[in-house]
N, C-alpha and C. Protein backbone atom coordinates (compact mmCIF):
# COMPACT_ATOMS: atom_id res chain seq x y z
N UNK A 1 0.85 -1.17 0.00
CA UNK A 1 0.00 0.00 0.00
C UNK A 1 0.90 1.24 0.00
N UNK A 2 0.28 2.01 -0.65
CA UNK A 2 0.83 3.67 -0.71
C UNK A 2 0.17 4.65 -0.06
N UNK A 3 1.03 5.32 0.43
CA UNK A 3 0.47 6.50 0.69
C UNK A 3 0.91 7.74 0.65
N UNK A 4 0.37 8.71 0.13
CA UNK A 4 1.00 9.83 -0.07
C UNK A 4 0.34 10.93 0.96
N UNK A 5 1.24 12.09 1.35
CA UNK A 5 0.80 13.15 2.20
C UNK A 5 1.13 14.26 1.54
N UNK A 6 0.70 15.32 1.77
CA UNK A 6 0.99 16.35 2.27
C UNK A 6 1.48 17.33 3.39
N UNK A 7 2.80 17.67 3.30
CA UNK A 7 3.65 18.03 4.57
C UNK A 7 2.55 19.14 5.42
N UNK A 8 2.95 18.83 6.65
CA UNK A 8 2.22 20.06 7.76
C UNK A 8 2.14 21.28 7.33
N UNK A 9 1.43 22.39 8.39
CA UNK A 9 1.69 23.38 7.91
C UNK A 9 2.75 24.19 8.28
N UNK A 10 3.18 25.37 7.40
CA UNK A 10 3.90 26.43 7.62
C UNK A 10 3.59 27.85 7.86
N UNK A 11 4.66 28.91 8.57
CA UNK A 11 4.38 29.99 8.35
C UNK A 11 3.92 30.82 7.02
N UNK A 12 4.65 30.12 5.77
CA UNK A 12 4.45 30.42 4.55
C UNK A 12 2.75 30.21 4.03
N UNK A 13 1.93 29.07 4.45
CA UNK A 13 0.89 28.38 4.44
C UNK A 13 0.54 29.34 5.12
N UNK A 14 0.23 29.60 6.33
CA UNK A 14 -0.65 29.87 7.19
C UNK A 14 -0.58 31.57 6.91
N UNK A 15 0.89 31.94 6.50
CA UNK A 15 0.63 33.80 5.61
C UNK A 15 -0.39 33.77 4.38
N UNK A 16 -0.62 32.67 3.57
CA UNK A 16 -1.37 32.53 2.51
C UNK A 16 -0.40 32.86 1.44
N UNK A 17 0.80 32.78 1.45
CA UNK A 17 1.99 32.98 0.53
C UNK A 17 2.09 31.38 -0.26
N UNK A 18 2.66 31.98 -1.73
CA UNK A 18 3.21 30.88 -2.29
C UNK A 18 4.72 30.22 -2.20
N UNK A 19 4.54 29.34 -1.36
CA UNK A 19 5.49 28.96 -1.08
C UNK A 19 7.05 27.89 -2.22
N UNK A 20 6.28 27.06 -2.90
CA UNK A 20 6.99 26.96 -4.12
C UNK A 20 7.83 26.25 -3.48
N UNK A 21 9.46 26.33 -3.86
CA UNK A 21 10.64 25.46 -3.57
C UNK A 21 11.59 26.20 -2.38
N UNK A 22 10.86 27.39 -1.53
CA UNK A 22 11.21 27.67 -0.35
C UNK A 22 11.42 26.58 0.78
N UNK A 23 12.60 26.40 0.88
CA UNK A 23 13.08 25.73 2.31
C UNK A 23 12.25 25.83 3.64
N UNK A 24 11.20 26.04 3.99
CA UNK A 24 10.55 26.63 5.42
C UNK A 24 10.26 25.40 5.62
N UNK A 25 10.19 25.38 7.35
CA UNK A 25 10.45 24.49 7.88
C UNK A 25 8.42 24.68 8.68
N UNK A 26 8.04 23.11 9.43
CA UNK A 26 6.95 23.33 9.73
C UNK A 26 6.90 24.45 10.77
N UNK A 27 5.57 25.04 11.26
CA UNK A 27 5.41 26.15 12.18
C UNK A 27 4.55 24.50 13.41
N UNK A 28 4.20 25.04 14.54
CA UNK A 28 3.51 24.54 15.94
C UNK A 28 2.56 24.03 15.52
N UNK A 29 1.60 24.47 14.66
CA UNK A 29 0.41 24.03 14.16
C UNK A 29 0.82 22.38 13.13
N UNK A 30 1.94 22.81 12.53
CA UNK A 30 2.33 21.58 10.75
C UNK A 30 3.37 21.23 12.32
N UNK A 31 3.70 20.76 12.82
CA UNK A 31 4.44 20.03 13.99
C UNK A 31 2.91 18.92 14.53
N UNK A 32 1.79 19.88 14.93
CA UNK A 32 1.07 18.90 15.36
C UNK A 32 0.16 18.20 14.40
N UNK A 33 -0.01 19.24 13.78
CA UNK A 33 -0.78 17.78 12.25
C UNK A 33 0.07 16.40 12.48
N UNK A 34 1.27 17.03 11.99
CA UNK A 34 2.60 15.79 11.46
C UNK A 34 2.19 14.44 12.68
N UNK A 35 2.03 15.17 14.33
CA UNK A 35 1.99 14.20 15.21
C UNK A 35 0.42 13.17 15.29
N UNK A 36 -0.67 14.19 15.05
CA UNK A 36 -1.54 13.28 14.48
C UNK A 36 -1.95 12.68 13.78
N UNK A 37 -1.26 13.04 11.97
CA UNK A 37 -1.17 11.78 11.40
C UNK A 37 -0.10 10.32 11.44
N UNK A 38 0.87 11.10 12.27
CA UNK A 38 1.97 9.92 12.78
C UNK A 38 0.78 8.61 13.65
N UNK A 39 0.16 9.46 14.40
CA UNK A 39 -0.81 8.30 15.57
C UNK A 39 -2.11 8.14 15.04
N UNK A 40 -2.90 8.77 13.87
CA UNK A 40 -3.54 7.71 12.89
C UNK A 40 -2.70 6.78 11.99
N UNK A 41 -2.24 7.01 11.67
CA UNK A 41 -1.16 5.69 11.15
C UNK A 41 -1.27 4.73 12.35
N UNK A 42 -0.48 4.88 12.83
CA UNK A 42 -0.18 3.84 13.96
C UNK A 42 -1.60 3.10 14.97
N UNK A 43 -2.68 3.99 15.05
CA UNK A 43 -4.13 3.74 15.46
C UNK A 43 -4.90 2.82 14.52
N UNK A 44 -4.43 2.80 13.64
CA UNK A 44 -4.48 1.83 11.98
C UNK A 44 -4.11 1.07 11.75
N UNK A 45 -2.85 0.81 12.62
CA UNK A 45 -1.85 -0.63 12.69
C UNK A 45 -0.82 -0.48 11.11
N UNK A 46 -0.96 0.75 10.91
CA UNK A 46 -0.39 1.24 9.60
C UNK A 46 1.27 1.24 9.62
N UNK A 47 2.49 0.48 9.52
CA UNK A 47 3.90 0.88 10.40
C UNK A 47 4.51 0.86 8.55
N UNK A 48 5.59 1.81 8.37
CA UNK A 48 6.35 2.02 7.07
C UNK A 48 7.20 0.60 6.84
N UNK A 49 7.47 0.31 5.70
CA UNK A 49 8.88 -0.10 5.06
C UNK A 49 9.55 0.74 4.45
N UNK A 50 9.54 1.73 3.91
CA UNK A 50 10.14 2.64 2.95
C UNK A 50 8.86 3.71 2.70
N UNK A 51 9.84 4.99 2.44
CA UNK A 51 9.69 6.39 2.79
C UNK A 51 10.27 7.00 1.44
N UNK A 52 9.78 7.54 0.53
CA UNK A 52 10.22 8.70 -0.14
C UNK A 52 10.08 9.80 0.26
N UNK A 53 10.78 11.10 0.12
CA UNK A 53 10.24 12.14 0.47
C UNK A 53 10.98 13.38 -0.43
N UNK A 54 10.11 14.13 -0.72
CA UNK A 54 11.22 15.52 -1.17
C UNK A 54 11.96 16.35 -0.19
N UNK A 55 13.36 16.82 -1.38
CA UNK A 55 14.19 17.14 -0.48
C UNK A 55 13.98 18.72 0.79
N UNK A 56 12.63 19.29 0.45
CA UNK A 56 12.53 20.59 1.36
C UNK A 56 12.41 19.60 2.73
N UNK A 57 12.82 21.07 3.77
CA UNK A 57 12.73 20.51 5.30
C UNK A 57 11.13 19.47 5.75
N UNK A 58 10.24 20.35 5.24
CA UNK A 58 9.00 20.79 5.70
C UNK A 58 8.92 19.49 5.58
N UNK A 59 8.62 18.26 3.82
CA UNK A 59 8.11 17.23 3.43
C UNK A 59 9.37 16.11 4.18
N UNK A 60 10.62 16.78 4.40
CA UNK A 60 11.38 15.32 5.28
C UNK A 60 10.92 15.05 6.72
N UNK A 61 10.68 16.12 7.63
CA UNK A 61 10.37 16.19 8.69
C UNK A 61 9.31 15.74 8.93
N UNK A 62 8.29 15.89 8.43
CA UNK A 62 6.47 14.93 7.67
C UNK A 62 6.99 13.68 8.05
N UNK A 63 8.07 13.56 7.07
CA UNK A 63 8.07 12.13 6.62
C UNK A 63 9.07 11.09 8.27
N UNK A 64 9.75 11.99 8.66
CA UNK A 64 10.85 11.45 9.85
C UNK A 64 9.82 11.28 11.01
N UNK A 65 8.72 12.00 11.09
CA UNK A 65 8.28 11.68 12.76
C UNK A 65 6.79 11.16 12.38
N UNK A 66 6.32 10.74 10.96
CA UNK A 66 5.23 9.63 10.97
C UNK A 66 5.82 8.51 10.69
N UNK A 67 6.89 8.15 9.96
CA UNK A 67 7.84 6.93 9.96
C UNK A 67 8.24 6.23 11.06
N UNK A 68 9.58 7.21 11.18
CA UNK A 68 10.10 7.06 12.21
C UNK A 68 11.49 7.14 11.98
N UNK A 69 12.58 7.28 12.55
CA UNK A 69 14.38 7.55 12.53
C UNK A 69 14.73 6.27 11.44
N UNK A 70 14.36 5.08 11.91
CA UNK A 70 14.79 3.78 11.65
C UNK A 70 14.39 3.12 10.11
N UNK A 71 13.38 3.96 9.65
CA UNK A 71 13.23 3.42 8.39
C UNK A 71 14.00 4.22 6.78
N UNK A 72 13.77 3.08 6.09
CA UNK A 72 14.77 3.46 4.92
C UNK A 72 13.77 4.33 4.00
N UNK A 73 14.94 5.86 4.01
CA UNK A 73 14.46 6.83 3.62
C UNK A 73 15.01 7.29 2.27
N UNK A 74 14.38 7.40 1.06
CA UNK A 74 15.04 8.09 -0.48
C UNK A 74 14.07 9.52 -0.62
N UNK A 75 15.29 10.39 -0.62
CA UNK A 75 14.90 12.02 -1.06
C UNK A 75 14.91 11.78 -2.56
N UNK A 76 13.86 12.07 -3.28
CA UNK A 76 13.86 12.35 -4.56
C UNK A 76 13.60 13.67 -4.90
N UNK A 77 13.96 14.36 -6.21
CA UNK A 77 13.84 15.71 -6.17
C UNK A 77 12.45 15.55 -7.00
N UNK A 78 12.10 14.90 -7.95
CA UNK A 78 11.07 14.62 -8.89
C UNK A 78 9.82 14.72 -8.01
N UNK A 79 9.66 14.82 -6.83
CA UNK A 79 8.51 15.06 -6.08
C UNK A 79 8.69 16.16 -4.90
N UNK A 80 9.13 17.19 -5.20
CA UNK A 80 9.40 18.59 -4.86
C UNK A 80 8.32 19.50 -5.62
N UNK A 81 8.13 20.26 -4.61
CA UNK A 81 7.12 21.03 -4.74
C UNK A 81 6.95 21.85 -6.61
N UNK A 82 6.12 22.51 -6.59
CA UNK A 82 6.10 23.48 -8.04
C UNK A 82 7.23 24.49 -7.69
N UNK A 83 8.17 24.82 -9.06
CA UNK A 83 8.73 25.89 -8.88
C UNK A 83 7.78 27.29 -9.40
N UNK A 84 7.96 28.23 -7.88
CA UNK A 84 7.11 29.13 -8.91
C UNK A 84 8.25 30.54 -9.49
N UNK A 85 8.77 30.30 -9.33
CA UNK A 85 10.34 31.40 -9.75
C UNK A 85 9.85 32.70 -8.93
N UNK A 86 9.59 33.69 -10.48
CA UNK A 86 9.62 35.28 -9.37
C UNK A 86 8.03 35.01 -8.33
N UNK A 87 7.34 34.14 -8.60
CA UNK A 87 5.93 34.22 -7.59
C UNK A 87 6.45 33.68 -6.03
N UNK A 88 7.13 33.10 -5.90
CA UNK A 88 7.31 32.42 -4.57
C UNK A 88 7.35 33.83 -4.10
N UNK A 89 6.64 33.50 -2.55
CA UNK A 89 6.29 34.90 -2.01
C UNK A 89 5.22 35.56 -2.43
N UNK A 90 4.70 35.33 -3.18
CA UNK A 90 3.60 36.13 -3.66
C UNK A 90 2.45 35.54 -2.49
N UNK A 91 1.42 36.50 -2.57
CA UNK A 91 0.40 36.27 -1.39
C UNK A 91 -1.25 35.75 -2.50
N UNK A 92 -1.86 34.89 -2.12
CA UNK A 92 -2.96 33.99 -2.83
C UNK A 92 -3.77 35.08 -2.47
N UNK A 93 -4.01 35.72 -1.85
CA UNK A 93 -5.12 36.75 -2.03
C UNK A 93 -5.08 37.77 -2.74
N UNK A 94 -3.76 37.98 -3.25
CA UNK A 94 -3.40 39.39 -4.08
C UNK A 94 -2.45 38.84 -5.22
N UNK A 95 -3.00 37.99 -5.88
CA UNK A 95 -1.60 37.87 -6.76
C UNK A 95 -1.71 38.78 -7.92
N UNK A 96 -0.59 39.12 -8.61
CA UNK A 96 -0.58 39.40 -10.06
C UNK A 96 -1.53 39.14 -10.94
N UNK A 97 -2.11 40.25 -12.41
CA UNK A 97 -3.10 39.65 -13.28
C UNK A 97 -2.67 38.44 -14.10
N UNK A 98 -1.68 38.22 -14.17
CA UNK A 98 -1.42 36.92 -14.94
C UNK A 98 -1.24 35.65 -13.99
N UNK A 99 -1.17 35.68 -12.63
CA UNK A 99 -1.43 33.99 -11.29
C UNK A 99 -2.81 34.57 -11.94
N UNK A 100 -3.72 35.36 -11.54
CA UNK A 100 -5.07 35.22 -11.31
C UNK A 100 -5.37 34.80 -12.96
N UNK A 101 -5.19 35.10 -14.02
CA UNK A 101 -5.36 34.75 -15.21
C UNK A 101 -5.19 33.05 -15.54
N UNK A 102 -4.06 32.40 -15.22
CA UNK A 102 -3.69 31.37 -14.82
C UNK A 102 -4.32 30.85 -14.18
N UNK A 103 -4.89 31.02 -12.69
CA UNK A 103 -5.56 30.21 -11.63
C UNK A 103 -6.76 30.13 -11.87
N UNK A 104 -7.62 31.28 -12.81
CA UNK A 104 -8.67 30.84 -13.50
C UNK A 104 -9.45 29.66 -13.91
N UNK A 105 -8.18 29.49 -15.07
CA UNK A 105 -8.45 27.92 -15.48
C UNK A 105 -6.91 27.21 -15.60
N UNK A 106 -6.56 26.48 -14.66
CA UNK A 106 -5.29 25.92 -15.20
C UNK A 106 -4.81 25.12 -15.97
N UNK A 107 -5.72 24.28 -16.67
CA UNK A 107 -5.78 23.50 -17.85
C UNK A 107 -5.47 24.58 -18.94
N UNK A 108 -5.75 25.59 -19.53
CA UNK A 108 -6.21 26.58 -20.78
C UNK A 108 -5.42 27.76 -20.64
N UNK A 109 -4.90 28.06 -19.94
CA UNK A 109 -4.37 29.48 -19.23
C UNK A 109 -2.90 29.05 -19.24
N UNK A 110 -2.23 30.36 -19.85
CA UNK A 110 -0.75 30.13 -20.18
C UNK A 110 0.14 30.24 -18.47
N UNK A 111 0.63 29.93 -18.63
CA UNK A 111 1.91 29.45 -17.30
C UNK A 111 2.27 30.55 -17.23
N UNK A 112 2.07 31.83 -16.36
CA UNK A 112 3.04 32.96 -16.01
C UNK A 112 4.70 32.89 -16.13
N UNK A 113 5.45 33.68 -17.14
CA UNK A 113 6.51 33.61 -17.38
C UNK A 113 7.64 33.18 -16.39
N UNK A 114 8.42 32.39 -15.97
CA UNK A 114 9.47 31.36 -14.82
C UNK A 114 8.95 30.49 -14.12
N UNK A 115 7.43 30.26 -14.10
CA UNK A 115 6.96 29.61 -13.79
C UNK A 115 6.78 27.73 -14.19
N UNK A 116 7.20 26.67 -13.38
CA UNK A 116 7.12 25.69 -13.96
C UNK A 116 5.75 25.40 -14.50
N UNK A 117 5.73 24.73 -15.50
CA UNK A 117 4.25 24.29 -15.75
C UNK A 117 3.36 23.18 -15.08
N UNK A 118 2.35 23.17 -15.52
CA UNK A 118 1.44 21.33 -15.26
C UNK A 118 1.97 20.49 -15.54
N UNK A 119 2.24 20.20 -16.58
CA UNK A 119 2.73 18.96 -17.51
C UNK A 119 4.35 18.53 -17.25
N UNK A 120 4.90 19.79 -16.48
CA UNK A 120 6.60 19.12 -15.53
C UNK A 120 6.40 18.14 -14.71
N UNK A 121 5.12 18.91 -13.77
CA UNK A 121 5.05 18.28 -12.84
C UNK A 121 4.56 17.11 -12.82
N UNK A 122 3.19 16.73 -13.83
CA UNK A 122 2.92 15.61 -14.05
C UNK A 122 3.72 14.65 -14.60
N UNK A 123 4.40 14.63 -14.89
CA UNK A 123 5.47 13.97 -15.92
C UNK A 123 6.63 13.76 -14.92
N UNK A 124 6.96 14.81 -14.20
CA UNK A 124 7.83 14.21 -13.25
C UNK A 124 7.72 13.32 -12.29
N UNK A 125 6.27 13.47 -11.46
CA UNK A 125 5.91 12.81 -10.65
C UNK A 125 5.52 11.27 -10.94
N UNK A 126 4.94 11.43 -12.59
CA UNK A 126 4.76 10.06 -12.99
C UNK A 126 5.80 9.29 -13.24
N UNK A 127 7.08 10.20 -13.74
CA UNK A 127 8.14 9.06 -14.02
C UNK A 127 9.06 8.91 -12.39
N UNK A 128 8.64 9.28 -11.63
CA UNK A 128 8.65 8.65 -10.35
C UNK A 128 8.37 7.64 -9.84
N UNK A 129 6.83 7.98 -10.07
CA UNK A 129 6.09 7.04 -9.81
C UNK A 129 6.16 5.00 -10.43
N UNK A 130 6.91 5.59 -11.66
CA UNK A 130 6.68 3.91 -12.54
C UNK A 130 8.12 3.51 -11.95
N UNK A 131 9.09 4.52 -11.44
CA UNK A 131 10.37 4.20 -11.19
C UNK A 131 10.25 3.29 -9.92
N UNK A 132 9.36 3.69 -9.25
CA UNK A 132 9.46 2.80 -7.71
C UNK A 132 8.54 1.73 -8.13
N UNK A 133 7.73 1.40 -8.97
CA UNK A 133 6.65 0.41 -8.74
C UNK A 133 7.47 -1.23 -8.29
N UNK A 134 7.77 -1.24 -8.79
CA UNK A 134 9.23 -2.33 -8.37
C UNK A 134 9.21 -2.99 -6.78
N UNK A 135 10.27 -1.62 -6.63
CA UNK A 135 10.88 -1.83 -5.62
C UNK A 135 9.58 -1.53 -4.37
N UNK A 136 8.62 -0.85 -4.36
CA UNK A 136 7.57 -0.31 -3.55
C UNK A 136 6.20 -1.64 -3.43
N UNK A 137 6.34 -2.49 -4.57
CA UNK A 137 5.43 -3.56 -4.31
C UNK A 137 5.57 -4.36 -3.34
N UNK A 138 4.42 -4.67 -3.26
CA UNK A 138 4.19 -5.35 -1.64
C UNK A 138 4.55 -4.91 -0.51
N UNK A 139 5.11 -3.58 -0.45
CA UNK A 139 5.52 -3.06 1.05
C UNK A 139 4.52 -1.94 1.03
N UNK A 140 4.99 -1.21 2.44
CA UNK A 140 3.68 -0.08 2.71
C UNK A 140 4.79 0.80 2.66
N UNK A 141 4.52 2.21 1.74
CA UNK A 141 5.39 3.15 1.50
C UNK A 141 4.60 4.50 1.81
N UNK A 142 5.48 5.34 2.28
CA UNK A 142 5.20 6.58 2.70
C UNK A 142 5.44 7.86 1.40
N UNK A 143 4.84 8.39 1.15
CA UNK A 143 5.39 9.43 0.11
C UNK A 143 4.85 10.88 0.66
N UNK A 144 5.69 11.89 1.33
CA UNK A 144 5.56 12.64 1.93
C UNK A 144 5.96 13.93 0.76
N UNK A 145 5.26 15.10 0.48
CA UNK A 145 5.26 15.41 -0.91
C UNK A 145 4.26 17.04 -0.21
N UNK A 146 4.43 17.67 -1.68
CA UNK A 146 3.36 19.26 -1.43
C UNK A 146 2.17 19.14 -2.52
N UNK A 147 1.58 20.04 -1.84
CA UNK A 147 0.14 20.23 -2.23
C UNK A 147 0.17 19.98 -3.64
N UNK A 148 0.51 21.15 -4.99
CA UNK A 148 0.53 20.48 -5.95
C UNK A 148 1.68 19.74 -6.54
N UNK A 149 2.61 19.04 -6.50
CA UNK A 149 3.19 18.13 -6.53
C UNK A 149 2.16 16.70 -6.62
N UNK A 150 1.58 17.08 -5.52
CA UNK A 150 0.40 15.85 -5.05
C UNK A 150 -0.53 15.92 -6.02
N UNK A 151 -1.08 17.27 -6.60
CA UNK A 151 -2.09 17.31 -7.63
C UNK A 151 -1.59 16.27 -9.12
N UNK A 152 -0.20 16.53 -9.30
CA UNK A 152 0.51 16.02 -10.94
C UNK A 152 0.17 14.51 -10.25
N UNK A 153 0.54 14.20 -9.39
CA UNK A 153 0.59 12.63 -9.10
C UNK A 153 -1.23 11.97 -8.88
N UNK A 154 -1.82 12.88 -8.64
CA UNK A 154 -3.54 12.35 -8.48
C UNK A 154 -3.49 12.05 -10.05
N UNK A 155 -3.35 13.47 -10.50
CA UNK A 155 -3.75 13.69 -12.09
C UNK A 155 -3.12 12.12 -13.00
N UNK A 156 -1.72 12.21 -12.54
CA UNK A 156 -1.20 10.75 -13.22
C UNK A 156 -1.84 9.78 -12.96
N UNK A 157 -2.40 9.43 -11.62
CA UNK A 157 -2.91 7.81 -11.00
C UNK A 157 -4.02 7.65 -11.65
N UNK A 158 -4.67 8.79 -12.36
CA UNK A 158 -6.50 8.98 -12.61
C UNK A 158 -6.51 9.07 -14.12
N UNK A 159 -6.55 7.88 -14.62
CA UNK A 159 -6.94 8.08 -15.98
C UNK A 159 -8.05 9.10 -16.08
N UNK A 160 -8.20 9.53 -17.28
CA UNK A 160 -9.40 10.70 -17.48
C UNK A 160 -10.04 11.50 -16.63
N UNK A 161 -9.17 11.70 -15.92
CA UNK A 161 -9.02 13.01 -15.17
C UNK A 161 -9.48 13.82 -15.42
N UNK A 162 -8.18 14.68 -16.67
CA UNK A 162 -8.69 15.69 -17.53
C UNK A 162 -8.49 16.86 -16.38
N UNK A 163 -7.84 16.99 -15.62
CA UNK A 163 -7.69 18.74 -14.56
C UNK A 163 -8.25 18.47 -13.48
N UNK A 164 -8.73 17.44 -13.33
CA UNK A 164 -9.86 17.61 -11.95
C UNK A 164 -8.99 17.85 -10.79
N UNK A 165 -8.02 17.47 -10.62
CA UNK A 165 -7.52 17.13 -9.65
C UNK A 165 -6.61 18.37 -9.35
N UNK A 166 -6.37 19.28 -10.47
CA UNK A 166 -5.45 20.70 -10.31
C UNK A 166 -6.24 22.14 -9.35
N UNK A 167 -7.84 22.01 -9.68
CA UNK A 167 -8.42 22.67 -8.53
C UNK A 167 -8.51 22.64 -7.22
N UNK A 168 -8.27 21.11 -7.39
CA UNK A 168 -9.06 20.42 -5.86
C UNK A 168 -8.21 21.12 -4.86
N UNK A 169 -8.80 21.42 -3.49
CA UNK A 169 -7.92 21.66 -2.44
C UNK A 169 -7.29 20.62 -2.07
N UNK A 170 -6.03 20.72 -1.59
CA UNK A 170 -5.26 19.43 -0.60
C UNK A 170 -4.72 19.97 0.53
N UNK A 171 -5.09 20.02 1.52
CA UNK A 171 -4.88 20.47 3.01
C UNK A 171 -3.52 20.07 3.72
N UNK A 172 -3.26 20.34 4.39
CA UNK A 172 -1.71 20.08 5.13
C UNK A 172 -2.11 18.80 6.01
N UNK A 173 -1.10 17.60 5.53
CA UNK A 173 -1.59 16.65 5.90
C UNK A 173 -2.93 15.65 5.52
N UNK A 174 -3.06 16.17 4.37
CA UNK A 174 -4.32 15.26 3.62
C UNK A 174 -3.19 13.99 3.16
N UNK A 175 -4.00 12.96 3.10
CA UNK A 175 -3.62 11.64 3.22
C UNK A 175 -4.06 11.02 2.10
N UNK A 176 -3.60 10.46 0.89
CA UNK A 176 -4.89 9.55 -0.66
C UNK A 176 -4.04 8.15 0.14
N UNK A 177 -4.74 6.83 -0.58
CA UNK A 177 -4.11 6.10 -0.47
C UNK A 177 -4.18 5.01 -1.85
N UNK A 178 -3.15 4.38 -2.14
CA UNK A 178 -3.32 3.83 -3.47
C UNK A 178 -2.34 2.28 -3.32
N UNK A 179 -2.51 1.27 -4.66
CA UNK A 179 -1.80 0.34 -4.15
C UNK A 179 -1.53 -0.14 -5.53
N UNK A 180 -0.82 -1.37 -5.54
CA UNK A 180 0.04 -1.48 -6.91
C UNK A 180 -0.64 -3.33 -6.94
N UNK A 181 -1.31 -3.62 -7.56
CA UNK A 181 -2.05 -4.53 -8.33
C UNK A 181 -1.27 -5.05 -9.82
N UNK A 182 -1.06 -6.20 -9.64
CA UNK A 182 -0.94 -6.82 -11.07
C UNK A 182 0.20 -6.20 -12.08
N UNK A 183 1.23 -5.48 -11.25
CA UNK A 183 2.04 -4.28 -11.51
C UNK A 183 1.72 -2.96 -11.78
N UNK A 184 0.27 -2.59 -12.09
CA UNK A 184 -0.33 -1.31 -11.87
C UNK A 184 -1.06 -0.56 -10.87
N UNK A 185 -0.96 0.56 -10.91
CA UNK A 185 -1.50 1.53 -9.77
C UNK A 185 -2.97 1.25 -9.77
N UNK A 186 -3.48 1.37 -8.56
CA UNK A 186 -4.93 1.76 -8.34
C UNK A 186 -4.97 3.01 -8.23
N UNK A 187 -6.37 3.15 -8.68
CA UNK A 187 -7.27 4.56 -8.51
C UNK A 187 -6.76 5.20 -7.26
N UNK A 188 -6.36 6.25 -6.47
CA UNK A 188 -5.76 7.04 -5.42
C UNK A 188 -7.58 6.98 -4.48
N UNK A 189 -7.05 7.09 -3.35
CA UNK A 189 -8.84 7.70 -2.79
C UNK A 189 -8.38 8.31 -1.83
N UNK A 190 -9.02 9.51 -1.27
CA UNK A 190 -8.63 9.85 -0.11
C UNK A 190 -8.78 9.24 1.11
N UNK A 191 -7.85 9.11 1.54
CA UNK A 191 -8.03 8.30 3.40
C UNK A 191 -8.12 9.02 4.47
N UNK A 192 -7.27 10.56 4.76
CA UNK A 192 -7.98 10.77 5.56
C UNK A 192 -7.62 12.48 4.99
């Protein structure tokens, strides 16, 4: 079984800033998420074999105290957050006419100039994704990851999708869970 998260929250999160490939580390609040999904896991009888995680603080630290010290951990960069270049920092309530032009519709709407696109991220996350199927079968794996990062990887697991999954909110510490069948992925669902 798989599971993927979303790291706690941050000061960056909780300013309503875009945080992007900023290093910030969790704030008191993304400390105690992290500890209550560590003890739903474990209230679940849920315990890791292996842990991916991206390399920011925020998604290792997620990943170190719902795991645990002792399990075998791979930083991949391919599941690192969106780069948003000159936007990081920018505030979601006030952005620029071209984020708000963009956030409109993100399927149809051109990528604000330094900005990584959809289709990086999906593409990265998917060739992630086929990279571990392997080695990740039959064990229970942790994939500790950001909000949209998490969106490219729904979008990949979900045939005919088609964007759905680029609006959706994903909360700090939202939980999908998915599993690898017959050498292919299942449908993602949310768990918690």
């Amino acid at each position: 079984m798989i599971y993927l998260i979303r790291h706690g929250q941050t000061d960056t999160n909780k300013a309503k800033l875009l945080q992007g490939r900023r290093d910030v580390p969790l704030n008191e609040t993304g400390e105690k998420q992290v500890e209550e999904a560590a003890k739903f896991f474990r209230s679940n009888g849920i315990h890791f074999d292996l842990v991916y995680t991206s390399p920011l603080i925020r998604a290792q630290k997620t990943a170190k105290v719902i795991a645990g010290e002792d399990v075998k951990t791979i930083i991949d960069e391919r599941i690192t957050e969106m780069d948003y270049g000159p936007y990081e920092g920018v505030s979601v309530d006030d952005p620029p006419e071209e984020m708000l032009t963009f956030f409109r519709d993100l399927i149809h709407n051109p990528v604000p100039e330094g900005m990584e696109d959809l289709a990086s991220i999906y593409h990265r996350f998917g060739d992630f994704l086929n990279d571990i199927k392997k080695e990740a079968a039959g064990k229970t794996v942790l994939i500790s990851t950001h909000a949209i990062a998490m969106k490219g990887a729904l979008e990949f697991l979900t045939p005919g999708a088609y964007g759905k999954f680029w609006s959706k909110y994903i909360g700090n510490c939202c939980i999908y869970k998915l599993d690898i069948v017959d050498g292919k992925f299942t449908r993602p669902v949310e768990f918690k």
